[in-house]
Structure formats: structure tokens, C-alpha cells
Protein backbone atom coordinates (compact mmCIF):
# COMPACT_ATOMS: atom_id res chain seq x y z
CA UNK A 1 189.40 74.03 80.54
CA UNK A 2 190.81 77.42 81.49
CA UNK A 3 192.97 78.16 84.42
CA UNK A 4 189.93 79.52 86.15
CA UNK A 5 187.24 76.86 85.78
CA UNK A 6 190.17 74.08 86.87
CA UNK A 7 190.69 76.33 90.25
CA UNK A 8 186.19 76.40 90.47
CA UNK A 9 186.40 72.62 89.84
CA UNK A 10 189.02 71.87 92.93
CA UNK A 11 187.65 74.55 95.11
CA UNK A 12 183.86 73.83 95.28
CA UNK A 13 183.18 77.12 97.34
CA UNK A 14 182.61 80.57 96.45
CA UNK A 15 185.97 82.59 96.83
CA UNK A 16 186.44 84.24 100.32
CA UNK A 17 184.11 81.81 101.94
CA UNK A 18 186.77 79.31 103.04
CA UNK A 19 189.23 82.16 104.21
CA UNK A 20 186.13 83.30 106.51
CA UNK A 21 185.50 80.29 107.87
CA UNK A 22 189.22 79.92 108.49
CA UNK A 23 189.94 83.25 109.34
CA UNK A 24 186.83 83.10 111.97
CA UNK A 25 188.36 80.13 113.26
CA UNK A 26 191.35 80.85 113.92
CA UNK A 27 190.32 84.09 115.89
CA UNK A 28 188.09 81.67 117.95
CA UNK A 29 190.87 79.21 119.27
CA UNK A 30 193.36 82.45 119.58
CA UNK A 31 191.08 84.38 121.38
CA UNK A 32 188.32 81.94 123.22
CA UNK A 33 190.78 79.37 124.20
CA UNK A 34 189.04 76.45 125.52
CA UNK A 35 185.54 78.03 125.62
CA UNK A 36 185.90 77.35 121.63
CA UNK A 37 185.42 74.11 121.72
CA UNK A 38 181.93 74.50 123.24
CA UNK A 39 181.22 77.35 120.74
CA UNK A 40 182.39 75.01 118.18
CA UNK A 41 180.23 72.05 119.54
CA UNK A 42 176.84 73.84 119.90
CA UNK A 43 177.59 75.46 116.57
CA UNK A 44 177.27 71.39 115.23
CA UNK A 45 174.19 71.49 117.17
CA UNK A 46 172.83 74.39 115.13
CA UNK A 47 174.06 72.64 111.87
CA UNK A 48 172.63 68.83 112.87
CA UNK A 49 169.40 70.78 113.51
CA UNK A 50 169.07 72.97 110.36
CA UNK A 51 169.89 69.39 108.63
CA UNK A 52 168.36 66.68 110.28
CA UNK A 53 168.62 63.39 108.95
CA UNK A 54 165.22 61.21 107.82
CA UNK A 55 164.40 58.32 110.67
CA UNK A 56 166.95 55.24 110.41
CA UNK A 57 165.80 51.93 111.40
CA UNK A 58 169.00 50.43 111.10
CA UNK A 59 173.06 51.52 111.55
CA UNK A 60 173.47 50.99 108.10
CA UNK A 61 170.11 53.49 107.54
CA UNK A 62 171.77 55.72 110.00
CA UNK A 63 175.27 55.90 108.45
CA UNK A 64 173.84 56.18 104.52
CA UNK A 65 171.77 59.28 106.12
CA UNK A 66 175.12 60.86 107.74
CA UNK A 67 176.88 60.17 104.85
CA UNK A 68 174.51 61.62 102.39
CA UNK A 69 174.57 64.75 104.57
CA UNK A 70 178.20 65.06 104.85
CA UNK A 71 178.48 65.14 101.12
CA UNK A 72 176.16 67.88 100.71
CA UNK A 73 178.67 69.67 103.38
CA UNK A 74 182.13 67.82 101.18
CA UNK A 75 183.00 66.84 104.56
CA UNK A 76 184.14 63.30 103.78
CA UNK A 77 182.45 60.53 105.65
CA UNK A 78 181.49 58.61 108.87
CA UNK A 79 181.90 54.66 109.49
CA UNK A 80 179.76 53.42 112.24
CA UNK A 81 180.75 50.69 114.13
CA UNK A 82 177.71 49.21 116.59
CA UNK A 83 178.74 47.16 119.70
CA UNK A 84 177.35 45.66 122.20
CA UNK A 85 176.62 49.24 124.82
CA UNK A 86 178.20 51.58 122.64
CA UNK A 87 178.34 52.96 118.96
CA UNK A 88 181.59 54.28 117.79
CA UNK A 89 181.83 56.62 114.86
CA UNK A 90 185.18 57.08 112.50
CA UNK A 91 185.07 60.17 110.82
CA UNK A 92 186.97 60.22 107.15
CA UNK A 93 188.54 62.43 104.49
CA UNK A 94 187.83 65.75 106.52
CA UNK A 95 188.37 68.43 104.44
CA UNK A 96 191.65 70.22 104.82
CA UNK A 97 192.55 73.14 106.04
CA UNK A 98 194.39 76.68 104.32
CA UNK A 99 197.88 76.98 105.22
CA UNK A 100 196.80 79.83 108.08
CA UNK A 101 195.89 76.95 110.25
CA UNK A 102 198.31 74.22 111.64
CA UNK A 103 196.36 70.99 110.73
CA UNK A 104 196.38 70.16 114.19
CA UNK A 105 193.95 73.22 114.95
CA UNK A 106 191.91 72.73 111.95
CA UNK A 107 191.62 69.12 113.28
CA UNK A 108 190.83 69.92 116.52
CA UNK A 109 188.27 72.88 115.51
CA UNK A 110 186.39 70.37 112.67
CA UNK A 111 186.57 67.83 115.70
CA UNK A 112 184.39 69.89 118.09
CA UNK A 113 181.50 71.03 115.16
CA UNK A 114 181.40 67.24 114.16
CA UNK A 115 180.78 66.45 117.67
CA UNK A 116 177.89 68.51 117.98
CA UNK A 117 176.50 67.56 114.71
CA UNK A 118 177.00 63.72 115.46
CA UNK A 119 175.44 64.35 118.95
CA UNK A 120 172.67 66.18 117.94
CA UNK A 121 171.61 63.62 115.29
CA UNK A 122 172.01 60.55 117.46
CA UNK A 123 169.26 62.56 119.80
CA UNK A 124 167.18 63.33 117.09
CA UNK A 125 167.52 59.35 115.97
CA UNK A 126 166.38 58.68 119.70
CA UNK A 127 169.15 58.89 121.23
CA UNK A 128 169.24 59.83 125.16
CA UNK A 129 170.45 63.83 125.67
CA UNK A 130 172.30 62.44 129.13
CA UNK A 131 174.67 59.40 126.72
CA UNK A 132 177.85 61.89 125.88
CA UNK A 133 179.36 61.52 122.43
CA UNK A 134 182.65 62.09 122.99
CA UNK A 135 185.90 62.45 120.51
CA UNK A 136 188.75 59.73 121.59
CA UNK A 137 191.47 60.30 118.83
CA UNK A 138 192.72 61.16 115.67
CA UNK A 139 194.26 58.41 113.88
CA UNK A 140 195.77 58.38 110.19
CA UNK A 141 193.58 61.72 109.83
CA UNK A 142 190.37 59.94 111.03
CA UNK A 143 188.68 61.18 113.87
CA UNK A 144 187.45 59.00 116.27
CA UNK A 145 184.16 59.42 118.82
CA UNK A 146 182.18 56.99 121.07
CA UNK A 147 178.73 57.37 121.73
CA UNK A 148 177.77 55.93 125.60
């Protein structure tokens, strides 16, 4: 395999894409502040609703749809976790960042478009529009929400 096709086969994107997408980003949280966050948000919105998810039945229907999105997007994966007036949601392997961004803005940038996506597919599931989803933590690079 030449030097080339080994950088295509780790980097699944078309060159310049990523640095866009980070570059935008990072213009957003220096120049937006905390209005970037809700641009960041809705823009999930706009995602979960170009790619909504097929009716689940169950969590575990719900999750395997999520999951099968996210891995269209290579954006790792979500764990649901159902209890008894709440559903929490662990989101894994999020893609990394280019060295422009600290992780910690990356984090909190991918944070704020899963949150939107999440939201808007947990409405489109049946979910009430007034039930916030709402990001708790990041823990061991998982990112953590709760939907009630």
C-alpha cells in the first residue's frame, strides 16, 4: 500500500473537509461565544432531521438505529441506559479533533451538535418537545446526556 492510500485509509474524508469543519469551528466558539452552543445544537437538529432514524419499538431498536447512523457519520457510538422516568445516553469513541483545537473545545463543540441530534430523534421517536435532553459530563472521553 503506498504512503498515500495508508493516509486515505486512516482519514476517511476528503482532504480539506476536516480542516473546514475545524477551522469553522473554531471561528464559532472564538467569535460567538456562548451563542455557539445553540448554533451548534440546532445545527444537530438540522442533521437528526436530514437523517431520521426508522420507528423503534424498543431501547435496544432505538440504540441499533442511532448507532447505525452514527457510523455512517464515523462518530463512534451511543449506549442507552432506560430507567425508571428518565433515559440516559453515553456517547463513545467521538472522533478526535486536529491539533488547532484543544480537545476540550472539540469536546464541548461535538457535545452541543450531538445534543441536538439526540434531541431531535428522541422527538421524532415520540418523544415530548417540552422533556430537555441535556449533556451532564464528560467522563473517560464519553459524553454523558439525560433525557427528562
Amino acid at each position: 500500500m503506498s504512503e498515500q492510500q495508508a493516509a486515505r485509509a486512516s482519514h476517511p474524508h476528503q482532504p480539506g473537509w476536516f480542516d473546514l469543519v475545524s477551522v469553522m469551528i473554531e471561528s464559532m466558539l472564538d467569535n460567538a461565544g456562548e451563542e455557539a452552543e445553540g448554533f451548534l445544537t440546532g445545527t444537530g437538529e438540522l442533521l437528526g432531521a436530514r437523517y431520521p432514524l426508522p420507528e423503534a419499538r424498543t431501547v435496544q431498536d432505538l440504540e441499533r438505529e442511532m448507532n447505525l447512523q452514527l457510523a455512517r457519520f464515523n462518530w463512534g457510538f451511543v449506549q442507552l441506559q432506560p430507567l425508571e422516568n428518565a433515559l440516559l445516553l453515553q456517547h463513545h469513541a467521538l472522533p478526535q479533533g486536529d491539533s488547532s483545537l484543544t480537545a476540550a473545545r472539540w469536546q464541548r463543540a461535538l457535545s452541543a451538535v450531538l445534543a441536538g441530534l439526540y434531541a431531535c430523534w428522541l422527538r421524532a421517536q415520540g418523544g415530548s418537545a417540552t422533556v430537555p435532553l441535556t449533556f451532564e459530563k464528560i467522563d473517560g472521553g464519553a459524553l454523558h446526556y439525560r433525557y427528562q
